[in-house]
Protein backbone atom coordinates (compact mmCIF):
# COMPACT_ATOMS: atom_id res chain seq x y z
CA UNK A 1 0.00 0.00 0.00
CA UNK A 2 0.94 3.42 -0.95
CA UNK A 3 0.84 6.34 1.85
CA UNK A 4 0.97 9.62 0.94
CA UNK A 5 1.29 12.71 4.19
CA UNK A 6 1.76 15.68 3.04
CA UNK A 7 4.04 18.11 5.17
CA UNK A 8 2.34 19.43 7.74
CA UNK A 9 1.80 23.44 8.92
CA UNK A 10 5.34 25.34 8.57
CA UNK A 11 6.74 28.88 9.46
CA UNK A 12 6.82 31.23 6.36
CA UNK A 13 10.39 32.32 5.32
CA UNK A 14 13.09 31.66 2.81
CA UNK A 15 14.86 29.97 2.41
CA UNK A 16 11.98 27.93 1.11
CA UNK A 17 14.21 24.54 2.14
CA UNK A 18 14.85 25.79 5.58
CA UNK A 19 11.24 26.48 6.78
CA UNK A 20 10.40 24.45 10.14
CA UNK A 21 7.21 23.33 11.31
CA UNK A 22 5.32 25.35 13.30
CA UNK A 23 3.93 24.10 16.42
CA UNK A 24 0.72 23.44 15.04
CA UNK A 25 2.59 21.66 12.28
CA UNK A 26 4.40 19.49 15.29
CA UNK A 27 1.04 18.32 16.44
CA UNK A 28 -0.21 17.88 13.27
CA UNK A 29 2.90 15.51 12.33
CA UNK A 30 2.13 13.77 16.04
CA UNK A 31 -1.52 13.30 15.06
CA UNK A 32 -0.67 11.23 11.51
CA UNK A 33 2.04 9.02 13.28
CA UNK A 34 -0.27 8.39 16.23
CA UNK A 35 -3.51 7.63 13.96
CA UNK A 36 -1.37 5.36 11.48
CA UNK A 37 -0.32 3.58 14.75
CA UNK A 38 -3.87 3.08 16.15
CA UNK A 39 -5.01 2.26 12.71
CA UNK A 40 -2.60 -0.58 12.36
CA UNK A 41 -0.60 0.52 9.61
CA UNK A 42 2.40 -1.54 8.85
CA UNK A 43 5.45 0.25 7.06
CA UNK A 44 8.53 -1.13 5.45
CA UNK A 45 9.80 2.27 4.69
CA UNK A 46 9.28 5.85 4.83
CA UNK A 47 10.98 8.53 1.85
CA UNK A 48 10.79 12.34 2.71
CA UNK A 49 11.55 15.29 0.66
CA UNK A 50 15.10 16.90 1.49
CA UNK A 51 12.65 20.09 2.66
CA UNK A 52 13.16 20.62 6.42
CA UNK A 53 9.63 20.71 6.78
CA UNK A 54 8.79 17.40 5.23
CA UNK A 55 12.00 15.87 6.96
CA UNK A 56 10.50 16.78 10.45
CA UNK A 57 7.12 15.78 9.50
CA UNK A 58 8.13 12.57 8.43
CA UNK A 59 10.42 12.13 11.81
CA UNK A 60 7.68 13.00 13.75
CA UNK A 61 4.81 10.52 12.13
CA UNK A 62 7.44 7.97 11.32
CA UNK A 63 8.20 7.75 15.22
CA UNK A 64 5.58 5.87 16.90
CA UNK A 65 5.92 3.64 13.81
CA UNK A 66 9.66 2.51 14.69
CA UNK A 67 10.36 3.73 11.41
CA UNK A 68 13.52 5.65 10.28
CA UNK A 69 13.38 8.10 7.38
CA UNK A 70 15.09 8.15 3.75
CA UNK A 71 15.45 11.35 2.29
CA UNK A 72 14.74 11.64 -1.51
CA UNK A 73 15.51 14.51 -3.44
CA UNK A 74 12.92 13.00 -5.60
CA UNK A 75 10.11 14.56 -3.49
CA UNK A 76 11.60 17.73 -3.36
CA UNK A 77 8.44 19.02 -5.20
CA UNK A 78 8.55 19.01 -8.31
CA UNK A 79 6.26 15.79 -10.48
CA UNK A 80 8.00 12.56 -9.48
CA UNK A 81 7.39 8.81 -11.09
CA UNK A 82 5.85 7.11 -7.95
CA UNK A 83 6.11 4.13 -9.37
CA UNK A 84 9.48 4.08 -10.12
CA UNK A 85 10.47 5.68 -7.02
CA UNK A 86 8.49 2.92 -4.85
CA UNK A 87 9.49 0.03 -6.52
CA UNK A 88 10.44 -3.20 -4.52
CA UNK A 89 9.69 -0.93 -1.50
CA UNK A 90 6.53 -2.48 -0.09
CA UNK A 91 4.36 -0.62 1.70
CA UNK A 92 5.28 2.91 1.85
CA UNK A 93 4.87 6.26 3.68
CA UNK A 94 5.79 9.26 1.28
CA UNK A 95 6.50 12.79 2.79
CA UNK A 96 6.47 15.17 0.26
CA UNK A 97 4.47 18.86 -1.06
CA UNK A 98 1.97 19.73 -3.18
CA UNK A 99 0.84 20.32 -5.97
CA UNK A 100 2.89 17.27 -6.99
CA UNK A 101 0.66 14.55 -4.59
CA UNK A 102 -2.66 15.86 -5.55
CA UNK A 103 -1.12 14.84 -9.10
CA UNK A 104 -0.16 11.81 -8.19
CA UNK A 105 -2.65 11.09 -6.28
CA UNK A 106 -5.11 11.75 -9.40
CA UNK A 107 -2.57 9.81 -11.92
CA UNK A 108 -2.74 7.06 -9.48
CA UNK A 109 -6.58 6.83 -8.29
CA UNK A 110 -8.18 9.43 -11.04
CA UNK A 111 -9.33 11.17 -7.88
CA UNK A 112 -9.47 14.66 -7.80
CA UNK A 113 -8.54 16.09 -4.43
CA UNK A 114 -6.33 18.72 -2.89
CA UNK A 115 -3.99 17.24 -0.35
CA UNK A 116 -4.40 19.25 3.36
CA UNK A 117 -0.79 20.17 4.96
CA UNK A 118 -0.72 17.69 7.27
CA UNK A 119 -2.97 15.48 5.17
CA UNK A 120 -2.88 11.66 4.31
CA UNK A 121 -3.55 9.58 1.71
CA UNK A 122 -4.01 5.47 1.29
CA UNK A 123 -3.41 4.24 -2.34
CA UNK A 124 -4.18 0.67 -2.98
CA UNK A 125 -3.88 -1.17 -6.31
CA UNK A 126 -5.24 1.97 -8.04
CA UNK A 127 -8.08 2.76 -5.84
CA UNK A 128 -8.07 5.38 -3.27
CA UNK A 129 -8.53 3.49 0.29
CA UNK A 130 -8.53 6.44 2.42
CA UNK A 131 -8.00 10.48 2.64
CA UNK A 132 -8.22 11.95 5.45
CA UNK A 133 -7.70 15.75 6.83
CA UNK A 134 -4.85 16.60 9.86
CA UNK A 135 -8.72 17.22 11.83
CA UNK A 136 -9.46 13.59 11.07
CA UNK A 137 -6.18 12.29 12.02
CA UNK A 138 -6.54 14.14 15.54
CA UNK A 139 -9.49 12.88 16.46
CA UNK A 140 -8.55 8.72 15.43
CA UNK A 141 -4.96 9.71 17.07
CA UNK A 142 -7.25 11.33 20.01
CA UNK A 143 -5.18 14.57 20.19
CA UNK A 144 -6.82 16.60 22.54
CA UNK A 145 -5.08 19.75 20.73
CA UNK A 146 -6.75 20.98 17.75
CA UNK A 147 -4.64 20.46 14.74
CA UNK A 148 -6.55 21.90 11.74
C-alpha cells in the first residue's frame, strides 16, 4: 500500500528549504504518526523530501511507527514517477508537497482532491482506500489539541 502525508503546517520564510514546522505543524505531524499507529498501519519504509519541513514531519509521524526516514531529493516538489520511485519498496509512507501529490494522487486513483498540509492519503492497487484531513487524524490519534 501506498501512503501519501503531506508536510504538515510550517513557518513562512526563505529559504523555502529551511522552513520548520510550526507548532501546530508538530502536532499535526504527532496526530498522523499516532492515527497510522492506532489504525494498524504496517510500514517497510518511509521517503521524505530533502525540505526541512517534510524531513520533520516525516520524523515526527514515522516515530511511533519505529520507522527511520530516507530522504529523496525526488520529493523535493517538483512531479516525481511514484512508481518508479516505490518500486520493490513495499508498503510505503511518502512525505512530500503539493501540488505534486494531488497529481499523483489523481494519476494514481483518477481522484481529484487537494492534499491538506498535514494530510494523508491510502493508495491501494489503483483505488483510493482512504484520505483523510490533519482534523481527522486528531481525532482517530485522540489529540486533545486541535490540529486543523
Amino acid at each position: 500500500m501506498l501512503w501519501l502525508l503531506r508536510h504538515a503546517e510550517a513557518a513562512d520564510g526563505l529559504p523555502d528549504d529551511e522552513r520548520p514546522l510550526t507548532d501546530l505543524g508538530t502536532r499535526q505531524a504527532e496526530a498522523a504518526g499516532a492515527a497510522l499507529s492506532r489504525l494498524g498501519v504496517k510500514l517497510d519504509s518511509c521517503l521524505s523530501s530533502p525540505k526541512l519541513r517534510a524531513v520533520q514531519t516525516a520524523q515526527i509521524a514515522c516515530e511511533p511507527l519505529g520507522l527511520g526516514v530516507s530522504v529523496d531529493p525526488a520529493l523535493g516538489g517538483e512531479p516525481f514517477d511514484v512508481r518508479d520511485l516505490t518500486a520493490g519498496l513495499g508498503d510505503v509512507l511518502l512525505v512530500g508537497h503539493d501540488p505534486s501529490f494531488s497529481l499523483t494522487l489523481h494519476d494514481l486513483t483518477g481522484v481529484q482532491a487537494r492534499m491538506k498540509k498535514g494530510g494523508l492519503a491510502g493508495i491501494s492497487k489503483g483505488e483510493l482506500v482512504v484520505l483523510m484531513r490533519p482534523a481527522e487524524l486528531g481525532a482517530i490519534a485522540h489529540v486533545a489539541e486541535k490540529v486543523a
